[in-house]
C-alpha atoms as a PDB file:
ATOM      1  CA  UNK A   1      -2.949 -53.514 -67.181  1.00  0.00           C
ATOM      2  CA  UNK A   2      -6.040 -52.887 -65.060  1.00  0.00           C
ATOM      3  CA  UNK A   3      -3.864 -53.332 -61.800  1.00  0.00           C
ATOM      4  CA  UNK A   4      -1.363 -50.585 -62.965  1.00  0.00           C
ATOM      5  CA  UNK A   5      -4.271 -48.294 -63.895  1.00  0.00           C
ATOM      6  CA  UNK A   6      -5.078 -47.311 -59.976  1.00  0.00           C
ATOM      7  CA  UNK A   7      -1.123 -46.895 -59.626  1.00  0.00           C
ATOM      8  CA  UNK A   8      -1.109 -44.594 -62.458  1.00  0.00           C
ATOM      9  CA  UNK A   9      -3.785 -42.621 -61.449  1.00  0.00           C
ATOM     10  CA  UNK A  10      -2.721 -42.261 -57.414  1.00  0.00           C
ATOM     11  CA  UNK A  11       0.720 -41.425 -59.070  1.00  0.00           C
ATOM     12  CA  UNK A  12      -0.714 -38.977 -61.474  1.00  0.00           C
ATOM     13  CA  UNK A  13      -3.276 -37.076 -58.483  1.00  0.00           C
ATOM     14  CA  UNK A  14      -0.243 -37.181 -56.320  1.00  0.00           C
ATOM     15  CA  UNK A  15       1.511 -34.944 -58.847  1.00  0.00           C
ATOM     16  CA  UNK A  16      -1.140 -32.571 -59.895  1.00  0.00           C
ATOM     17  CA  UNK A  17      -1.468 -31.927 -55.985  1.00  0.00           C
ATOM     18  CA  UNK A  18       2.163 -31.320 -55.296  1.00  0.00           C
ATOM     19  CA  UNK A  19       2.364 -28.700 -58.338  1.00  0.00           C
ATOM     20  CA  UNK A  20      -0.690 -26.537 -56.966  1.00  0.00           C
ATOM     21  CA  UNK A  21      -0.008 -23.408 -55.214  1.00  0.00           C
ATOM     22  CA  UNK A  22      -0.796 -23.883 -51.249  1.00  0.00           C
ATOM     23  CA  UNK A  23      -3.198 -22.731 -50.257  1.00  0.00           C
ATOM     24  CA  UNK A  24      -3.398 -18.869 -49.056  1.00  0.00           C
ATOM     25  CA  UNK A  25      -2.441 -18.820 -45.044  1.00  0.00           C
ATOM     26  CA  UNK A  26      -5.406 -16.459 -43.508  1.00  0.00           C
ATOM     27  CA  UNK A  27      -3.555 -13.521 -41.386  1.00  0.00           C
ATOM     28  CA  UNK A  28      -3.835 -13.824 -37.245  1.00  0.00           C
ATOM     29  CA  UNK A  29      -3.930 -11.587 -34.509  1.00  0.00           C
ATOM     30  CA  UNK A  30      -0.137 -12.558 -33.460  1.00  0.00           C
ATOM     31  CA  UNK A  31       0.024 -11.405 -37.341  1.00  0.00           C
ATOM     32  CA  UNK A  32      -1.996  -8.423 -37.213  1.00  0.00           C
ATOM     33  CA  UNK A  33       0.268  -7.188 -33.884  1.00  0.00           C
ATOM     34  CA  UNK A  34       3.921  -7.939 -35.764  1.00  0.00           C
ATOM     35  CA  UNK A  35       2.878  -5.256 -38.104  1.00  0.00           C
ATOM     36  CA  UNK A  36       1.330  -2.836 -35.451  1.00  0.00           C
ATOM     37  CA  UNK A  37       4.966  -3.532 -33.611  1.00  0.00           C
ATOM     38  CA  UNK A  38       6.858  -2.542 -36.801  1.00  0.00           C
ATOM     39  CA  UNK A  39       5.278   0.339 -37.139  1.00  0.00           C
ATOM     40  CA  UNK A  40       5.375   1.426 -33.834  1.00  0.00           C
ATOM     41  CA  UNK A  41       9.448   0.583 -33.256  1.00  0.00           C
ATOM     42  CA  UNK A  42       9.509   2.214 -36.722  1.00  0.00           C
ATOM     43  CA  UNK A  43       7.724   5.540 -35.332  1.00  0.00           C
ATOM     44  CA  UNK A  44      10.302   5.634 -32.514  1.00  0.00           C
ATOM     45  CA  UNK A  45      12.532   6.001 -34.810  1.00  0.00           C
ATOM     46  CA  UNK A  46      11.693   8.082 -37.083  1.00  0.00           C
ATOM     47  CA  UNK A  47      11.734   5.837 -40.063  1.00  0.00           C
ATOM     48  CA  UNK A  48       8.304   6.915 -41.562  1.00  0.00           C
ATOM     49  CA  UNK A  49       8.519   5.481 -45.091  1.00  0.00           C
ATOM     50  CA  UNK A  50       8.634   1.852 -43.222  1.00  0.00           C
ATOM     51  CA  UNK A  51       5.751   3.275 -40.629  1.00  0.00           C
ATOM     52  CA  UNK A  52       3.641   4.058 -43.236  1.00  0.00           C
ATOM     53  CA  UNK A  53       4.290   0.400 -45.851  1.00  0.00           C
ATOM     54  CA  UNK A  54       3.432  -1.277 -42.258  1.00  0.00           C
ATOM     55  CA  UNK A  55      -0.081   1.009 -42.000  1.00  0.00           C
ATOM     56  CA  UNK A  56      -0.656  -0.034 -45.569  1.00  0.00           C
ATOM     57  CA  UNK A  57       0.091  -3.710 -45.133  1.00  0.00           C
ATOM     58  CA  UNK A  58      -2.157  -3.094 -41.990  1.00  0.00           C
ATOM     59  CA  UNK A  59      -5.079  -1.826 -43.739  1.00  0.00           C
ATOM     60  CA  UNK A  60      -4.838  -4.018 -46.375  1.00  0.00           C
ATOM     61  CA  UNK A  61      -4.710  -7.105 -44.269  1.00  0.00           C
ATOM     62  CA  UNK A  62      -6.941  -5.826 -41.210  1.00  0.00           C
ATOM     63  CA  UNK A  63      -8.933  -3.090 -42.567  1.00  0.00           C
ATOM     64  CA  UNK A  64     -11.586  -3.363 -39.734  1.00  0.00           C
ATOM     65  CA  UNK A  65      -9.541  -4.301 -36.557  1.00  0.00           C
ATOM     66  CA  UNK A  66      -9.246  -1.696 -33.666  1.00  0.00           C
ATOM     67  CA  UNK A  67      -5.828  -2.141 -33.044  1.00  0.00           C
ATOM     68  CA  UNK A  68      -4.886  -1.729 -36.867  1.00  0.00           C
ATOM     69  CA  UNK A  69      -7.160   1.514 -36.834  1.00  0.00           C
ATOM     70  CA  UNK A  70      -5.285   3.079 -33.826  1.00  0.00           C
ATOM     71  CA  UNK A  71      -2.111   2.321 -35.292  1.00  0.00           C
ATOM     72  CA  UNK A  72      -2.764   3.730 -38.481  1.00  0.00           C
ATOM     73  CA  UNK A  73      -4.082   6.948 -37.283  1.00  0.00           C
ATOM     74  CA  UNK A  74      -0.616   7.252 -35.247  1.00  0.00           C
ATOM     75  CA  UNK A  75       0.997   7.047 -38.618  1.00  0.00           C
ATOM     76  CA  UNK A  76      -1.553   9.367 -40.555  1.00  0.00           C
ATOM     77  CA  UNK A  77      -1.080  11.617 -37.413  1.00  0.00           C
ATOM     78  CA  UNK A  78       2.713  11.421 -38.133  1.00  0.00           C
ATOM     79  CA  UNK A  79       2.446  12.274 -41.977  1.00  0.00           C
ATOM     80  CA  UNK A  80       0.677  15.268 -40.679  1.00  0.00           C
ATOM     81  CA  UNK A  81      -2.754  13.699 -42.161  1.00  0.00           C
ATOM     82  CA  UNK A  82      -4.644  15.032 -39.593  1.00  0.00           C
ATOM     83  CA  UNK A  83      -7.747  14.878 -40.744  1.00  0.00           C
ATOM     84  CA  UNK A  84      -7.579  11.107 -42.238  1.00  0.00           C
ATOM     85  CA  UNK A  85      -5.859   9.875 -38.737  1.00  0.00           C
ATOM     86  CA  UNK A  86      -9.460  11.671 -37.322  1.00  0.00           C
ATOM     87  CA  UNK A  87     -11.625   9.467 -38.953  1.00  0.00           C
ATOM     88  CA  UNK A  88      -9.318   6.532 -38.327  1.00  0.00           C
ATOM     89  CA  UNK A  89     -10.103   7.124 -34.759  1.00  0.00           C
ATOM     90  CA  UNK A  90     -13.790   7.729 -34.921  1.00  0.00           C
ATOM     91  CA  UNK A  91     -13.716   4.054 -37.056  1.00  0.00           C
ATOM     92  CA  UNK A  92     -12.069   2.471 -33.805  1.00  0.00           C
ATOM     93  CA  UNK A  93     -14.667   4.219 -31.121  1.00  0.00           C
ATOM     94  CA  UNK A  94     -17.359   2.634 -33.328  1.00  0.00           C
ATOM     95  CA  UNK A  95     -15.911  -0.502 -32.764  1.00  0.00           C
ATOM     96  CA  UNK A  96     -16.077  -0.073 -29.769  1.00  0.00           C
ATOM     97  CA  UNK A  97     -12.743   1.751 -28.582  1.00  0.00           C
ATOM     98  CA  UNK A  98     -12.772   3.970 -26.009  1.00  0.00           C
ATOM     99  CA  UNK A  99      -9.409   5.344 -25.671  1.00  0.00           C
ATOM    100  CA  UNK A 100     -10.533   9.060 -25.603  1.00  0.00           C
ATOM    101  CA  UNK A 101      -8.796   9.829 -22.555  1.00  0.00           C
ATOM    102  CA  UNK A 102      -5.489   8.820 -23.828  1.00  0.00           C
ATOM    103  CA  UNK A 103      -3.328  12.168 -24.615  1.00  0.00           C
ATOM    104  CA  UNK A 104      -1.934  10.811 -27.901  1.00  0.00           C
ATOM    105  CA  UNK A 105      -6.157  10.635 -29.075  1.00  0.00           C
ATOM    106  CA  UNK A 106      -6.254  14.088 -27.273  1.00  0.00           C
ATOM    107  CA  UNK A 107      -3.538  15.600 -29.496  1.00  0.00           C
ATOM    108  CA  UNK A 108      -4.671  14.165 -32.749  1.00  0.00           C
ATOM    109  CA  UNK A 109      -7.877  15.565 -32.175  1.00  0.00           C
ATOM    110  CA  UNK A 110      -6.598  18.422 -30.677  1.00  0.00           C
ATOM    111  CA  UNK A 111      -4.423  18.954 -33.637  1.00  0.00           C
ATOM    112  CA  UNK A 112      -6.776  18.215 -36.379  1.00  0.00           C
ATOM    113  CA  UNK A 113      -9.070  20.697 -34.703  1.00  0.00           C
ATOM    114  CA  UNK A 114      -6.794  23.894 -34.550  1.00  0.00           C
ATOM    115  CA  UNK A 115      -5.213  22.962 -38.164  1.00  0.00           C
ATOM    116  CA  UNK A 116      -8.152  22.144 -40.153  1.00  0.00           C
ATOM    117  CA  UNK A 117      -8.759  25.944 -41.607  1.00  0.00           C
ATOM    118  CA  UNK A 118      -4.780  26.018 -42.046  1.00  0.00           C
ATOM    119  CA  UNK A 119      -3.537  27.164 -45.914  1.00  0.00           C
ATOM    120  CA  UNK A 120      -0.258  25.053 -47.189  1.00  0.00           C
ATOM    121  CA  UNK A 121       2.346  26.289 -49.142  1.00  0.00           C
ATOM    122  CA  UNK A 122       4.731  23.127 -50.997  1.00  0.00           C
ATOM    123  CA  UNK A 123       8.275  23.086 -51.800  1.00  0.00           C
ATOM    124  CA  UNK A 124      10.228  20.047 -52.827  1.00  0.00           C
ATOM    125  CA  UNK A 125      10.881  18.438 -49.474  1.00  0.00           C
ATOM    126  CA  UNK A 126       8.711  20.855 -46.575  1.00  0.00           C
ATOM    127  CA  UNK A 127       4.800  21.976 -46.923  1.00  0.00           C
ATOM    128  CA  UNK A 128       4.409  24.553 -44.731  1.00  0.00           C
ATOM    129  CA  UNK A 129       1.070  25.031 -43.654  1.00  0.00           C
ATOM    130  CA  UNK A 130      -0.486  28.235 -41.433  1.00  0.00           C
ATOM    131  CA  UNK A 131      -3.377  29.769 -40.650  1.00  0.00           C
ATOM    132  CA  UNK A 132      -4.230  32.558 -42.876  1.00  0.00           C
ATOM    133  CA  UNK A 133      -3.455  36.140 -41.732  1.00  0.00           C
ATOM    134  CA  UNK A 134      -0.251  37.504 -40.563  1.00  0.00           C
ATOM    135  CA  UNK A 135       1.659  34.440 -40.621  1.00  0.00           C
ATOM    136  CA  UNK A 136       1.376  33.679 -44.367  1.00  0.00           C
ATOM    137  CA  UNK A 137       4.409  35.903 -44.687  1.00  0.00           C
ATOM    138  CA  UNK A 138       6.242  33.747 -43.048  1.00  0.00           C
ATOM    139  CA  UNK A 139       5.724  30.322 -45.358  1.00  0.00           C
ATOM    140  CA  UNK A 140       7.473  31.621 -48.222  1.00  0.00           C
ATOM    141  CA  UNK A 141      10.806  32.215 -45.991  1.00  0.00           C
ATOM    142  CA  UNK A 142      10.236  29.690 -43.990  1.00  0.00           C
ATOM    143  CA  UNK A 143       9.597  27.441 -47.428  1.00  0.00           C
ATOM    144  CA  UNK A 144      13.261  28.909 -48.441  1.00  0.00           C
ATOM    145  CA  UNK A 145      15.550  28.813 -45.513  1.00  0.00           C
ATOM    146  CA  UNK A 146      14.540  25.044 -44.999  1.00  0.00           C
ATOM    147  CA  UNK A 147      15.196  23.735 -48.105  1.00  0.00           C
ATOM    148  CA  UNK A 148      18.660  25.621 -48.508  1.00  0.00           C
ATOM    149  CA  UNK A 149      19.489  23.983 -45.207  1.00  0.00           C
ATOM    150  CA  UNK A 150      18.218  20.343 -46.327  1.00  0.00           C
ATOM    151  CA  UNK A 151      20.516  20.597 -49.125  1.00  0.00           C
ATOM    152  CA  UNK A 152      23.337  21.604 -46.513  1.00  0.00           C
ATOM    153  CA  UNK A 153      22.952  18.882 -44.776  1.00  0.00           C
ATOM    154  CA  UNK A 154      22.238  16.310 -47.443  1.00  0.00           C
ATOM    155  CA  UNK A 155      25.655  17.446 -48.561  1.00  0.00           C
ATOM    156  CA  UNK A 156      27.294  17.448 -45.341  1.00  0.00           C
ATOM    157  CA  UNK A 157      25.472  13.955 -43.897  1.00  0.00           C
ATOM    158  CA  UNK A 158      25.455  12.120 -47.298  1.00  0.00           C
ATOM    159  CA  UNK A 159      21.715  12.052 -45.990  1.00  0.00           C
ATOM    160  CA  UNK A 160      17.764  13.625 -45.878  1.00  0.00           C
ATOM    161  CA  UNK A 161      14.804  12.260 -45.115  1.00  0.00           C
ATOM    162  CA  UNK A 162      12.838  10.886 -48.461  1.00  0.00           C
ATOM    163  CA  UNK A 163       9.438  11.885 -47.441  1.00  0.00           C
ATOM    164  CA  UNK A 164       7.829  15.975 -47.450  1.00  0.00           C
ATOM    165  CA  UNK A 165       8.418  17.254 -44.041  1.00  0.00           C
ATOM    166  CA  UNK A 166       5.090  18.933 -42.230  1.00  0.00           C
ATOM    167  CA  UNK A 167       6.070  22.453 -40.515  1.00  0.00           C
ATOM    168  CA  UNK A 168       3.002  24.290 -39.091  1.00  0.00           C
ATOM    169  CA  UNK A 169       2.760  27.461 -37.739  1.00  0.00           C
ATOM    170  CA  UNK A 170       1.100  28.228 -35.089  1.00  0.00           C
ATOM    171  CA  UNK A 171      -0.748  31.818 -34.475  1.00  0.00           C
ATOM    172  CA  UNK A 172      -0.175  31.307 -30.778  1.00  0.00           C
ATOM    173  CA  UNK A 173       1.426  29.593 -28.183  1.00  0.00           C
ATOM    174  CA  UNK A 174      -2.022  28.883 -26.460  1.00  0.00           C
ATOM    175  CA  UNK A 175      -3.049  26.151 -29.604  1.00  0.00           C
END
């Protein structure tokens, strides 16, 4: 009996082993990038919903990383998040980023700049956001005519984009 006892056990520890979950695979750069590159090839599409579930995979997974910082701002830019794709970008230069000169940085910034006193008004699929004054008139209509032609073509294509739609107006061509 005593020489089956160490068979037992090695057969009994090789069992317990095999039934534990493996352990959890720590994410990679080569990782990191795959996600950055589905959200990009996403964004060239168009296909924001799967832009944005890579930025939050992304920031999950690489909170802190440069690259995940720039490419998350690109989609925060995207959603119209102006602001949020700001800060995204200062977190990046902090690191240690310098891509200041780059005109997609320029626009963001540029962007986040001219819009951040804008008003919104929100319909179902648009938010229409302006700066106050003269054009406030125009949100309402504006608010109107696109959703009456989202449902036109929702009925006509079988198809409409699932996420709100940012339209801005601009006070003049010179922003």
């Amino acid at each position: 009996m005593t020489r089956a006892l160490p068979a037992l056990l090695l057969a009994f520890v090789a069992t317990t082993a095999s039934a534990l979950p493996p352990e959890p695979r720590t994410p990679t750069v080569a990782d990191e990038l795959k996600l950055i590159r589905a959200a990009d090839e996403a964004l060239d599409v168009w296909d924001l919903p799967t832009a944005v579930a890579a930025a939050e995979e992304l920031e999950k997974k690489y909170p802190a990383g440069t690259d995940s910082l720039e490419m998350r701002a690109l989609v925060r830019f995207h959603e119209g998040k102006y602001q949020d794709a700001v800060k995204l970008l200062d977190a990046a230069s902090a690191k240690g980023r310098r891509t200041d000169q780059s005109w997609m940085v320029k626009l963001i910034r540029n962007t986040a700049k001219v819009t951040q006193h804008f008003k919104e008004k929100r319909g179902e699929h648009f938010v229409v956001r302006y700066e106050p004054g003269p054009d406030e008139m125009l949100a309402d209509w504006t608010l109107a005519t696109l959703e009456a032609q989202r449902a036109v073509l929702e009925k006509e294509l079988g198809y409409a984009p699932p996420e709100i739609v940012p339209i801005e107006i601009y006070p003049t061509g010179d922003k």
